[in-house]
N, C-alpha and C. Protein backbone atom coordinates (compact mmCIF):
# COMPACT_ATOMS: atom_id res chain seq x y z
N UNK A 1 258.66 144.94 70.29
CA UNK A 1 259.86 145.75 70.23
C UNK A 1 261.09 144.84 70.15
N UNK A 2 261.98 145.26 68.82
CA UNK A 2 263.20 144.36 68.90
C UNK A 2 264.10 145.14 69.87
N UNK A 3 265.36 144.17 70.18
CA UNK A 3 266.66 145.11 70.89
C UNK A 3 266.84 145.67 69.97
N UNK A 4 266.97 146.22 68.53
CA UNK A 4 267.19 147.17 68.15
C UNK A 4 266.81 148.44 68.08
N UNK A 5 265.30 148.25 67.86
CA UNK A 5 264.55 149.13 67.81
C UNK A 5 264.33 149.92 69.96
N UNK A 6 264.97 149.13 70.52
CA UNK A 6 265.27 149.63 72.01
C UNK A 6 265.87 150.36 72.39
N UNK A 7 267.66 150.10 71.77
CA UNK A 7 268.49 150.57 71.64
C UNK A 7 268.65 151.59 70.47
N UNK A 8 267.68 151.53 69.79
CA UNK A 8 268.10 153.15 68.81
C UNK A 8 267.18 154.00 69.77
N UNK A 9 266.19 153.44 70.03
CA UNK A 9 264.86 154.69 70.62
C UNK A 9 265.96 154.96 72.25
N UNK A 10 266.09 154.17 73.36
CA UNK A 10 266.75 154.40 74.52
C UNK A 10 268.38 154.32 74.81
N UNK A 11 268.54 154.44 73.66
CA UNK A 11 270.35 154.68 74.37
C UNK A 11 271.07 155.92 74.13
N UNK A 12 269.87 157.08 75.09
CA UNK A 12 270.13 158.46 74.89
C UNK A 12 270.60 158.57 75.87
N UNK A 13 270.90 160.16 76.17
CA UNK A 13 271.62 160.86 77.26
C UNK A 13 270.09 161.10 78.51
N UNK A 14 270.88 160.86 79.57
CA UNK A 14 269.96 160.84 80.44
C UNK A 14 269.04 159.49 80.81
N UNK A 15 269.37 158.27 79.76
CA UNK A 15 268.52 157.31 80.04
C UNK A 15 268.51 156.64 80.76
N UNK A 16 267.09 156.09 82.04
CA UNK A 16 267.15 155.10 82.85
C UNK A 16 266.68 153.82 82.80
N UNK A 17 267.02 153.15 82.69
CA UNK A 17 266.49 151.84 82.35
C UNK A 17 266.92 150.49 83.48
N UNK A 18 265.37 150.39 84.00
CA UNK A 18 265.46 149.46 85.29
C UNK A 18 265.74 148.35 84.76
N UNK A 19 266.36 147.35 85.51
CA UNK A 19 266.81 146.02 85.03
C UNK A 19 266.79 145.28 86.68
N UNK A 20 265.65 144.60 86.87
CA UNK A 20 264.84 144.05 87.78
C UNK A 20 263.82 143.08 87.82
N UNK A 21 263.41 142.34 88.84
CA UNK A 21 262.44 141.23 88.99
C UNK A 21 262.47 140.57 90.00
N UNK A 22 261.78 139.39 89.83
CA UNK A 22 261.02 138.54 91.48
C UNK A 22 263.07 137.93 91.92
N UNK A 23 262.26 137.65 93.53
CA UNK A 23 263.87 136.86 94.02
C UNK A 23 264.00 135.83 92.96
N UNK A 24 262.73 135.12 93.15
CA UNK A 24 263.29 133.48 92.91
C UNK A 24 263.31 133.53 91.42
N UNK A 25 264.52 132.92 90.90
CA UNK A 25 264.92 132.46 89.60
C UNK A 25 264.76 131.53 88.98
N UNK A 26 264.06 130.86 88.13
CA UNK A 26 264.23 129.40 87.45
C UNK A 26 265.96 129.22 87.17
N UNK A 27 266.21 128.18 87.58
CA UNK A 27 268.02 127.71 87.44
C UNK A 27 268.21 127.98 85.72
N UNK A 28 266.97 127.49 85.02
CA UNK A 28 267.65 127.56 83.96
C UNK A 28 267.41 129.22 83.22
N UNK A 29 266.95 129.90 83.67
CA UNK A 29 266.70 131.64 83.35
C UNK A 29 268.40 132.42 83.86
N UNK A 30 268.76 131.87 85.09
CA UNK A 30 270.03 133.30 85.51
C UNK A 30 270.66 133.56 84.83
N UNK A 31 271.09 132.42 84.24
CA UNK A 31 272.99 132.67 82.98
C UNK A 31 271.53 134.27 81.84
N UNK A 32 270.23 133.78 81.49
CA UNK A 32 269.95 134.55 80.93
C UNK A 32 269.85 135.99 81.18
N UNK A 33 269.47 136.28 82.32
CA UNK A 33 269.83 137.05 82.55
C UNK A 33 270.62 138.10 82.67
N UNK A 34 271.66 137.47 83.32
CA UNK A 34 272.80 137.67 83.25
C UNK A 34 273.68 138.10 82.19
N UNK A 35 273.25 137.73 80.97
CA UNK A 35 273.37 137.62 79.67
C UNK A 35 272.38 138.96 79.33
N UNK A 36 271.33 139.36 79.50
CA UNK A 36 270.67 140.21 79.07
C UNK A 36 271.64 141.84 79.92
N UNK A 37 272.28 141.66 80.93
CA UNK A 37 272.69 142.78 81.71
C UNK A 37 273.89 142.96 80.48
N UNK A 38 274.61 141.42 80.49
CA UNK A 38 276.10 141.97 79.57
C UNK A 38 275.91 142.45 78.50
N UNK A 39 274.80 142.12 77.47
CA UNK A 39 274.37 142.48 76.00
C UNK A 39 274.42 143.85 76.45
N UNK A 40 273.09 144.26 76.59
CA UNK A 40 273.12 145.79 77.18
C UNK A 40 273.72 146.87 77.27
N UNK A 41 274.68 146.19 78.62
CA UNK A 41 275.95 147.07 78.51
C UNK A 41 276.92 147.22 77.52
N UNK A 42 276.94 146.27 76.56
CA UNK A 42 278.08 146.33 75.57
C UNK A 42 277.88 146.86 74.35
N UNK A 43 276.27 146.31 74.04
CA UNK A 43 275.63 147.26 72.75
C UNK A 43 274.99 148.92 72.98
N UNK A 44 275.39 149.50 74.22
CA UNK A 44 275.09 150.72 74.21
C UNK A 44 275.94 151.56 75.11
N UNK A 45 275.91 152.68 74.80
CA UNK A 45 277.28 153.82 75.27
C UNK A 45 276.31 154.64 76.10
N UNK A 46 275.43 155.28 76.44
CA UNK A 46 275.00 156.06 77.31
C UNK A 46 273.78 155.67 78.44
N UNK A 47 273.11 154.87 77.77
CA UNK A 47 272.01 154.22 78.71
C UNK A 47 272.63 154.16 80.15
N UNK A 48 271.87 154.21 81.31
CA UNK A 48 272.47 153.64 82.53
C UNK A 48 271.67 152.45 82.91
N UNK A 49 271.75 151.91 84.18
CA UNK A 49 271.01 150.51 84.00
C UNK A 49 270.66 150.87 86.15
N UNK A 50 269.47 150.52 86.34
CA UNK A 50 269.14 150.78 87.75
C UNK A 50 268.52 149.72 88.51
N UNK A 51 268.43 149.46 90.00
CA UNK A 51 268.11 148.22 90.04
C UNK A 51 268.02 148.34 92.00
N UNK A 52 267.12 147.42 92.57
CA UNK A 52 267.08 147.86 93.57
C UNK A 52 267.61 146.77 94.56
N UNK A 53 268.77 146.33 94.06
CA UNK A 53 269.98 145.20 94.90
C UNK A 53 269.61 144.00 95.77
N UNK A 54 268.29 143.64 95.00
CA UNK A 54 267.33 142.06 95.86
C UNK A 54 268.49 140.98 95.19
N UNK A 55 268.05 140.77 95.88
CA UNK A 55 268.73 139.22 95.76
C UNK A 55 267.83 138.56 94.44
N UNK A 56 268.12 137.31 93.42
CA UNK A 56 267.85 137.07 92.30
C UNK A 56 267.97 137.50 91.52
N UNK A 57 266.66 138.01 90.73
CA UNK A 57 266.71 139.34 89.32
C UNK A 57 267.75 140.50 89.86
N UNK A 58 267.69 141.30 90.54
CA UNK A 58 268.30 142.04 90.37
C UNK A 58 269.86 141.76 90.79
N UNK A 59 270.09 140.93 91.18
CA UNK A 59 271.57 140.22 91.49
C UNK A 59 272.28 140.18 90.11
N UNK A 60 271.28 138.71 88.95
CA UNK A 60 272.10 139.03 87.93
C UNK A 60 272.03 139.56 86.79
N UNK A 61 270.96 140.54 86.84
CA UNK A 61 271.05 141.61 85.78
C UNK A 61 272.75 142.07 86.07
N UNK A 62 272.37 142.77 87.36
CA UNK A 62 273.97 143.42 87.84
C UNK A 62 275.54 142.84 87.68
N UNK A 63 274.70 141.29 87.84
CA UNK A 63 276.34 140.81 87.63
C UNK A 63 276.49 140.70 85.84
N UNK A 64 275.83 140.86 84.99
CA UNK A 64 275.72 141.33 83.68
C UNK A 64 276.46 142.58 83.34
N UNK A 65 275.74 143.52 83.68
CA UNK A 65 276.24 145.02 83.49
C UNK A 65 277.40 145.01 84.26
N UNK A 66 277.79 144.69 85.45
CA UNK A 66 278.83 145.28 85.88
C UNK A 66 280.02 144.50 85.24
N UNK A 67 280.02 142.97 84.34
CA UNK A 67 280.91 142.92 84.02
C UNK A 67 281.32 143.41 82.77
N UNK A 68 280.89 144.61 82.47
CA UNK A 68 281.08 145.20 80.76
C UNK A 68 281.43 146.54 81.56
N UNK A 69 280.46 147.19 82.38
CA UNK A 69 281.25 148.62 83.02
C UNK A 69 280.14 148.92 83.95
N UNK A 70 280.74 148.60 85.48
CA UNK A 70 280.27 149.02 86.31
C UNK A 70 279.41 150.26 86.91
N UNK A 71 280.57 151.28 86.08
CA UNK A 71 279.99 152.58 86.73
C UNK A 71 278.57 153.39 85.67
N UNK A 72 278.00 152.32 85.39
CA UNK A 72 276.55 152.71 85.14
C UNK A 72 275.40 152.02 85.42
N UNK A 73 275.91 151.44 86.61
CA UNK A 73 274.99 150.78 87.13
C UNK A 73 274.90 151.55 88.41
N UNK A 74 273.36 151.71 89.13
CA UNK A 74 273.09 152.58 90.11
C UNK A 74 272.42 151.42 90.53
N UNK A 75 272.15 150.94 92.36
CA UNK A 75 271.06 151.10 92.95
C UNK A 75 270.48 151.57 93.70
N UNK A 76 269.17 151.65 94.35
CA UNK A 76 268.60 152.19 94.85
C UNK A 76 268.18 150.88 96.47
N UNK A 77 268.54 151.57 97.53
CA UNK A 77 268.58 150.60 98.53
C UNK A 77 267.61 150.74 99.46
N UNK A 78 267.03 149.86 100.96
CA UNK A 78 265.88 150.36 101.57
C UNK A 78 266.36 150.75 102.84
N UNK A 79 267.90 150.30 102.85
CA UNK A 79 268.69 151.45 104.11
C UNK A 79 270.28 150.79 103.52
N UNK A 80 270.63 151.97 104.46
CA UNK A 80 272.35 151.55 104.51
C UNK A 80 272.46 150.27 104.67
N UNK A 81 273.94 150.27 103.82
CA UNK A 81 274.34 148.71 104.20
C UNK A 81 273.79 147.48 103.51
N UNK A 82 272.92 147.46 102.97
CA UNK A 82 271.69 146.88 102.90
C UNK A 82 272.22 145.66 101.36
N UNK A 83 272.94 144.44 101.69
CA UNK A 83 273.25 143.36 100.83
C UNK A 83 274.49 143.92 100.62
N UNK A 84 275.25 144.91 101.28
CA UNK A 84 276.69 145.18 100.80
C UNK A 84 277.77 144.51 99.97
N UNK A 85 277.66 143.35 100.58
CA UNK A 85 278.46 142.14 100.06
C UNK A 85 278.49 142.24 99.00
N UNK A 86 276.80 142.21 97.79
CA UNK A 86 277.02 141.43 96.84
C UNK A 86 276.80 143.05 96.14
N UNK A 87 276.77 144.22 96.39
CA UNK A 87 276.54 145.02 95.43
C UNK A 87 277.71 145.37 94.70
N UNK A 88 277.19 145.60 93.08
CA UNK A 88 278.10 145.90 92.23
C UNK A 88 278.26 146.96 91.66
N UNK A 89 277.12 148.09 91.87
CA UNK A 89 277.11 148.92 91.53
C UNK A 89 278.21 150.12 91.74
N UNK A 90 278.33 151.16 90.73
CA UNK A 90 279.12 152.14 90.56
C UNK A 90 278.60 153.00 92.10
N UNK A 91 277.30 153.04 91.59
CA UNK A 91 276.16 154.24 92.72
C UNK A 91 275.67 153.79 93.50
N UNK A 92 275.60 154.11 95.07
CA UNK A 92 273.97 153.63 95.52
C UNK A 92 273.68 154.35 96.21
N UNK A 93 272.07 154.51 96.36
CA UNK A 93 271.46 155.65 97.23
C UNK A 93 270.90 154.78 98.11
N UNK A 94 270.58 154.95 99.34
CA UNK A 94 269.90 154.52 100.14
C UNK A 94 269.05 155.29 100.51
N UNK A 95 267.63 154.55 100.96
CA UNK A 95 266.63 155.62 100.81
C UNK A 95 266.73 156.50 102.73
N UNK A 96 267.82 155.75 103.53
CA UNK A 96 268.32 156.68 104.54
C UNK A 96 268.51 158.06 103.93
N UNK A 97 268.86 158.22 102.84
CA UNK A 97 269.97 159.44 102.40
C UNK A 97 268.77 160.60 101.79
N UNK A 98 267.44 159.86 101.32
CA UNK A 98 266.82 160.74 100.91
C UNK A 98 265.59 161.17 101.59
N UNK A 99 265.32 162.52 101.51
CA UNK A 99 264.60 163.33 102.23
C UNK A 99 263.27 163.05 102.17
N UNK A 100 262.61 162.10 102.26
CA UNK A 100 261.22 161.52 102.04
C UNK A 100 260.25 162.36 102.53
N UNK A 101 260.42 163.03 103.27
CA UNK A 101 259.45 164.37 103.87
C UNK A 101 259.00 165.28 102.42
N UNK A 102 260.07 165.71 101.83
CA UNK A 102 259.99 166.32 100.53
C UNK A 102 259.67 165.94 99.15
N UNK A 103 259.36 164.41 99.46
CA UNK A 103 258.60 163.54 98.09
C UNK A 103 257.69 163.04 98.40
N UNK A 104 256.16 164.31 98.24
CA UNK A 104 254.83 163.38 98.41
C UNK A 104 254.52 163.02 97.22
N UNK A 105 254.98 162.63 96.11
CA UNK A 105 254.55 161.97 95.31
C UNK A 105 254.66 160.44 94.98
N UNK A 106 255.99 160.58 95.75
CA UNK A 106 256.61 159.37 96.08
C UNK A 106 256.21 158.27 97.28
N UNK A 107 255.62 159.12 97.98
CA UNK A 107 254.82 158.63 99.37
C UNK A 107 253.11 158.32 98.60
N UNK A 108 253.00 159.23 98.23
CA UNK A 108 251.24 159.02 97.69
C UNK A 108 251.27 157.27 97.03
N UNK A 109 252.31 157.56 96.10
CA UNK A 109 252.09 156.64 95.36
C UNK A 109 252.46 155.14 95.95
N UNK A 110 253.45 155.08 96.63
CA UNK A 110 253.97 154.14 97.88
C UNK A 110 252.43 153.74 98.19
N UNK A 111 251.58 154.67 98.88
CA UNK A 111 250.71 154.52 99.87
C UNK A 111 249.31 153.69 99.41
N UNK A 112 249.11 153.38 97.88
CA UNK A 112 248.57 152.93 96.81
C UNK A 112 248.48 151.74 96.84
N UNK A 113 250.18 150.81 97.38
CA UNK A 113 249.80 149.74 97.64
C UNK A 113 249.12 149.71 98.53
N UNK A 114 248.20 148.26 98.42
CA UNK A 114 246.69 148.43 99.77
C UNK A 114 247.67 147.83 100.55
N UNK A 115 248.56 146.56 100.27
CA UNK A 115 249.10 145.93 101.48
C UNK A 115 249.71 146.46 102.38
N UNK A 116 250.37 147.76 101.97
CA UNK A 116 251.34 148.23 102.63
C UNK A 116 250.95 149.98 102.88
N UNK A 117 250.24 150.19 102.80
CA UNK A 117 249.61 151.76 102.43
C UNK A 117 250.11 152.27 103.95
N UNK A 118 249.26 151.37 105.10
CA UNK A 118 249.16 151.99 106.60
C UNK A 118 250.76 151.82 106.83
N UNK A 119 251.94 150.61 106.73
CA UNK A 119 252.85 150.84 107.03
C UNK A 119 253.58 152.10 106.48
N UNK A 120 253.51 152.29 105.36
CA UNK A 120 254.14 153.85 105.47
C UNK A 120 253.99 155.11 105.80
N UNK A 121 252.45 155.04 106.15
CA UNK A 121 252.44 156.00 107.50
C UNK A 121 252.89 155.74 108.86
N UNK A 122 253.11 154.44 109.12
CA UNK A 122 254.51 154.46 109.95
C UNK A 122 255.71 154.64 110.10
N UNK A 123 256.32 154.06 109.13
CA UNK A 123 257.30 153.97 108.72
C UNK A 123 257.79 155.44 108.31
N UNK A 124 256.91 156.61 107.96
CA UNK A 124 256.92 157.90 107.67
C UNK A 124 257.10 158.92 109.21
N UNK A 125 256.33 158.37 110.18
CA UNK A 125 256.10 158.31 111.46
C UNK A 125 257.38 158.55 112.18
N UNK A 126 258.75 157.15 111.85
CA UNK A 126 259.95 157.23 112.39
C UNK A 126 259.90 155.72 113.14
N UNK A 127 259.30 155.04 112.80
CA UNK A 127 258.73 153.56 113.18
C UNK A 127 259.81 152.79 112.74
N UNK A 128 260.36 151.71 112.75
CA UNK A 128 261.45 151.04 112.04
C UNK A 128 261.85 149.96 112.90
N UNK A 129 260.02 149.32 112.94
CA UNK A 129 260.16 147.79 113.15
C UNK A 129 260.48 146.88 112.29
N UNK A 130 259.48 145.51 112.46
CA UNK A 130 260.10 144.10 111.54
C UNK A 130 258.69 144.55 110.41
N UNK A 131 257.85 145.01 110.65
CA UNK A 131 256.70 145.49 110.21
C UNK A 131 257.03 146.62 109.23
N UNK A 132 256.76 147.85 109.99
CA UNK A 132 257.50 149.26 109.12
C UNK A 132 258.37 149.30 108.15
N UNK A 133 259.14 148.60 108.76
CA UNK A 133 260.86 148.38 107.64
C UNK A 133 260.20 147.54 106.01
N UNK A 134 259.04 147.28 106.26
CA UNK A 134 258.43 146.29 104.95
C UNK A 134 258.29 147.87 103.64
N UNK A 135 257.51 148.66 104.36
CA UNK A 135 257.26 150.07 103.81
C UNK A 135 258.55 150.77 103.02
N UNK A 136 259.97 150.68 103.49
CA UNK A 136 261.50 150.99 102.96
C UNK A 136 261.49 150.29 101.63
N UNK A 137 260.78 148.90 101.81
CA UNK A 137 261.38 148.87 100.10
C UNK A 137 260.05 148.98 99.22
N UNK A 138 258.63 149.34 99.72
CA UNK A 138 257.25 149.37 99.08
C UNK A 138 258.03 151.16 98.00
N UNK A 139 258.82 152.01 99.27
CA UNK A 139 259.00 153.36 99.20
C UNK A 139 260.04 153.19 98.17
N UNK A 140 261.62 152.30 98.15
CA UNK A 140 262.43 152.33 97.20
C UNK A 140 262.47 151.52 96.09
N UNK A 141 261.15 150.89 95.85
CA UNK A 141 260.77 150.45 94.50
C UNK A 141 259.62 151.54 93.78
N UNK A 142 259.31 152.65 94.60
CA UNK A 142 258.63 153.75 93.89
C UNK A 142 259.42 154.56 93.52
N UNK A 143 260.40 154.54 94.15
CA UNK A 143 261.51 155.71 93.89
C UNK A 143 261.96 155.28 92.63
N UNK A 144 262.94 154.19 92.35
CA UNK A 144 263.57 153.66 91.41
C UNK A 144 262.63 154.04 90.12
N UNK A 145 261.84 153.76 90.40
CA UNK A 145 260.74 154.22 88.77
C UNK A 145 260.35 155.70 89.05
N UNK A 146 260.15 156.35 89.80
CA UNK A 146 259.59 158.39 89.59
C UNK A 146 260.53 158.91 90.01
N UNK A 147 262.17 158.36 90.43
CA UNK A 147 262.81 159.49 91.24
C UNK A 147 262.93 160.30 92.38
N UNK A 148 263.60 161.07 92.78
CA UNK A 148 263.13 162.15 93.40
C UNK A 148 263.34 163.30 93.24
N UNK A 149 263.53 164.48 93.74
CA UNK A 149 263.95 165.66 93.26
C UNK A 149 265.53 166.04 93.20
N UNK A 150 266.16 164.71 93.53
CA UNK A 150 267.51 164.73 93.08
C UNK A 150 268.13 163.18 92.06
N UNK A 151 267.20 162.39 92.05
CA UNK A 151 267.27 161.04 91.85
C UNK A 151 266.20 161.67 90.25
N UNK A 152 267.32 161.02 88.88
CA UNK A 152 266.46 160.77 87.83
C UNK A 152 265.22 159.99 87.49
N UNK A 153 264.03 159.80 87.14
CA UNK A 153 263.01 159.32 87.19
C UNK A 153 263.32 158.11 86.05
N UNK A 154 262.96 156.90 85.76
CA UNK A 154 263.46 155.77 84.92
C UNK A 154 262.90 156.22 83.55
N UNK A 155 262.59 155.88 82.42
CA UNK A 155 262.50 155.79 81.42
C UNK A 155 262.11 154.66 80.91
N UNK A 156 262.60 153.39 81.00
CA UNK A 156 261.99 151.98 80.66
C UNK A 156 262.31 150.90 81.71
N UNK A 157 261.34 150.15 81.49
CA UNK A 157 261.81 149.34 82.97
C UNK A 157 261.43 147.85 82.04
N UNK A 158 262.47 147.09 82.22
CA UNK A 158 262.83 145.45 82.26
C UNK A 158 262.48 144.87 83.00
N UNK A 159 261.53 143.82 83.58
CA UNK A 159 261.17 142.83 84.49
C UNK A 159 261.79 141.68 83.94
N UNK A 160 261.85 140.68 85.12
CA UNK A 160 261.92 139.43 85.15
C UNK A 160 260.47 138.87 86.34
N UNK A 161 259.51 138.67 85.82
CA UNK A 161 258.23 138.52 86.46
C UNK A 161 258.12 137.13 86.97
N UNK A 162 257.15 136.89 87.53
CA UNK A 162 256.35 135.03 88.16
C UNK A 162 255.41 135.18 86.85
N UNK A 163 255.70 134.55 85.55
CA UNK A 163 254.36 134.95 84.68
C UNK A 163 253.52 133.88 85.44
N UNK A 164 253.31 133.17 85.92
CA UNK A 164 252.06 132.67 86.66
C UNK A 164 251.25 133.22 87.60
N UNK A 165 251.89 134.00 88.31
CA UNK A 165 251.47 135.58 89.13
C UNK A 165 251.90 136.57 88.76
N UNK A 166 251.76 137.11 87.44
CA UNK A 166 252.14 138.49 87.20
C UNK A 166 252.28 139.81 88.34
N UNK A 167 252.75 140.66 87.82
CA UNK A 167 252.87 141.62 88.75
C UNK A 167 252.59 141.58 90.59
N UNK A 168 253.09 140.85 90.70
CA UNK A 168 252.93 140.48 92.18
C UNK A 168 253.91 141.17 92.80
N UNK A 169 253.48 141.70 94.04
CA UNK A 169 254.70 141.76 95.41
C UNK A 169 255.52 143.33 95.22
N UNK A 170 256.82 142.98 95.25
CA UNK A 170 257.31 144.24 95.18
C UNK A 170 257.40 144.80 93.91
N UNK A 171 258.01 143.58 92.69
CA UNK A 171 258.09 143.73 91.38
C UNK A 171 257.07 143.90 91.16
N UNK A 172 255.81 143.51 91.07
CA UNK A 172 254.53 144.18 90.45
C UNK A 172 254.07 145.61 90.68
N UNK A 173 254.25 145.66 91.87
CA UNK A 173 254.58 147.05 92.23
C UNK A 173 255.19 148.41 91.84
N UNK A 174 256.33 148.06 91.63
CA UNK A 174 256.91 148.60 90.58
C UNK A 174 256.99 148.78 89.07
N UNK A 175 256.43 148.11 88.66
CA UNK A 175 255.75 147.56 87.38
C UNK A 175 254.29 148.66 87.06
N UNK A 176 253.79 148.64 88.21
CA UNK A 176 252.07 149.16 88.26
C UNK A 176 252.47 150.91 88.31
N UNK A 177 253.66 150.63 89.12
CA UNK A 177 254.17 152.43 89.32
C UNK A 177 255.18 153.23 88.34
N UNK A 178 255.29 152.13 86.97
CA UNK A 178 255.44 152.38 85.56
C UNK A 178 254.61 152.44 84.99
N UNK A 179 253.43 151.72 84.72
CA UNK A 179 252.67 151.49 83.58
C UNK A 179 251.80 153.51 84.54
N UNK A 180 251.67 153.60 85.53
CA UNK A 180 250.78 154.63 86.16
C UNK A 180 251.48 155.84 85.44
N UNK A 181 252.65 155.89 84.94
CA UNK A 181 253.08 157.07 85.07
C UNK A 181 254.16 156.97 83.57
N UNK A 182 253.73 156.29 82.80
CA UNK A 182 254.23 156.22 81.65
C UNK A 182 255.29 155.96 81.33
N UNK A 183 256.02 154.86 81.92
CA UNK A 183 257.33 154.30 81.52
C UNK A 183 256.80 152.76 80.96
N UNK A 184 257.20 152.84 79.83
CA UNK A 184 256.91 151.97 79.34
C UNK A 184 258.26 150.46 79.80
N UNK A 185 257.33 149.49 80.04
CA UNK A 185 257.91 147.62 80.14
C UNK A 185 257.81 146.92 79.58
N UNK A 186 258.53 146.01 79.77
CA UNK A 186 258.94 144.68 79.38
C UNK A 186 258.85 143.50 80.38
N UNK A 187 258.31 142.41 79.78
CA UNK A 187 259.16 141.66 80.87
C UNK A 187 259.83 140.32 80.14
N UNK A 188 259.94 139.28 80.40
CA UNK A 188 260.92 138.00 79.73
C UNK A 188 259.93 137.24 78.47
N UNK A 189 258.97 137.56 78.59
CA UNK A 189 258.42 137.46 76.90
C UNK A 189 259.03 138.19 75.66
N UNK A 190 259.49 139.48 76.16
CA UNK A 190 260.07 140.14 75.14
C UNK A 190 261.67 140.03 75.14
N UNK A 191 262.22 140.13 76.41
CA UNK A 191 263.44 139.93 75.96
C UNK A 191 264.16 138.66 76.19
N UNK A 192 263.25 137.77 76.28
CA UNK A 192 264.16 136.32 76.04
C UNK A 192 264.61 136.86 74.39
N UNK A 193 263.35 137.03 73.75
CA UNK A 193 263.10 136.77 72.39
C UNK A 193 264.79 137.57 71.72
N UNK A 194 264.99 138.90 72.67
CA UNK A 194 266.00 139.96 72.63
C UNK A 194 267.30 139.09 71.97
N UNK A 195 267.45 137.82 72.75
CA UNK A 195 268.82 137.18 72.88
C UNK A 195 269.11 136.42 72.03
N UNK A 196 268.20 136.18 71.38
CA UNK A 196 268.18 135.33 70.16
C UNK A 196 268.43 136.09 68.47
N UNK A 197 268.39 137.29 69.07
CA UNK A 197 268.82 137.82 67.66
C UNK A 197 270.29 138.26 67.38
């Protein structure tokens, strides 16, 4: 898929498009990044851009998009407060704010990861140890890709991956809870290639 052929098919009304990946950055990848958030934002008028406010990938996708226009950038957080400092976003939800009792699909699928499956029946519980609290972002990296019943569900999702450990950790995760449910990805195989055209 070229950026063109991206941007004619996804820069509709209603579109979500995650722009996310692992913390750690190769020094010489961020400016790219970063670069992939500003393109983005500048070659398209309706797309929004979503992201779940980690530190690294999702740092400078954001600092990308938000310097072309902020207020279409949303994230999705694993409580209040949560990296305040550096967020740039227009939006943010914190998954304090949403009614998780009322999204078992969102919990099922959470619960999928094996690592983390039993903490969110804690963490569901009202638990909100050093442990439990791991489950907040297993829960708001499922969200970010299916939504909830007030939160739009994504549409395409952008990685910045470990290609030496693919889909690992939280980003793989999220990744696995796209490919499950038909949002089609990417990750920096395809859109390095993006920047060059």
């Amino acid at each position: 898929m070229t950026l063109t052929n991206f941007i004619n098919q996804f820069d509709v009304e209603n579109s979500i498009v995650l722009l996310e990946g692992k913390r750690e950055v190769s020094s010489n990848d961020s400016d790219l990044l970063i670069q992939l958030g500003k393109t983005l934002a500048t070659k398209t008028k309706k797309m929004k851009f979503r992201s779940g406010n980690a530190n690294g990938s999702d740092h400078y996708f954001s600092m990308g998009v938000a310097s072309v226009d902020k207020s279409r950038l949303q994230v999705i957080t694993p409580y209040s407060g949560h990296r305040q400092k550096t967020n740039q976003a227009h939006e943010t939800i914190a998954l304090d704010e949403i009614h998780l009792a009322a999204e078992s699909e969102v919990i099922y699928q959470s619960k999928a990861n094996n690592k983390i499956g039993k903490l969110v029946d804690q963490y569901m519980s009202g638990a909100r140890d050093q442990y439990s609290i791991k489950a907040a972002y297993i829960i708001r990296d499922t969200i970010k890709a299916l939504g909830t019943e007030v939160i739009k569900p994504a549409t395409f999702g952008i990685f910045y991956d470990d290609l030496n450990k693919p889909k690992a950790g939280g980003t793989g995760h999220t990744m696995k809870v796209c490919e499950q449910n038909n949002i089609p990805i990417i990750d920096q195989k395809t859109w390095f290639k993006w920047l060059e055209e």
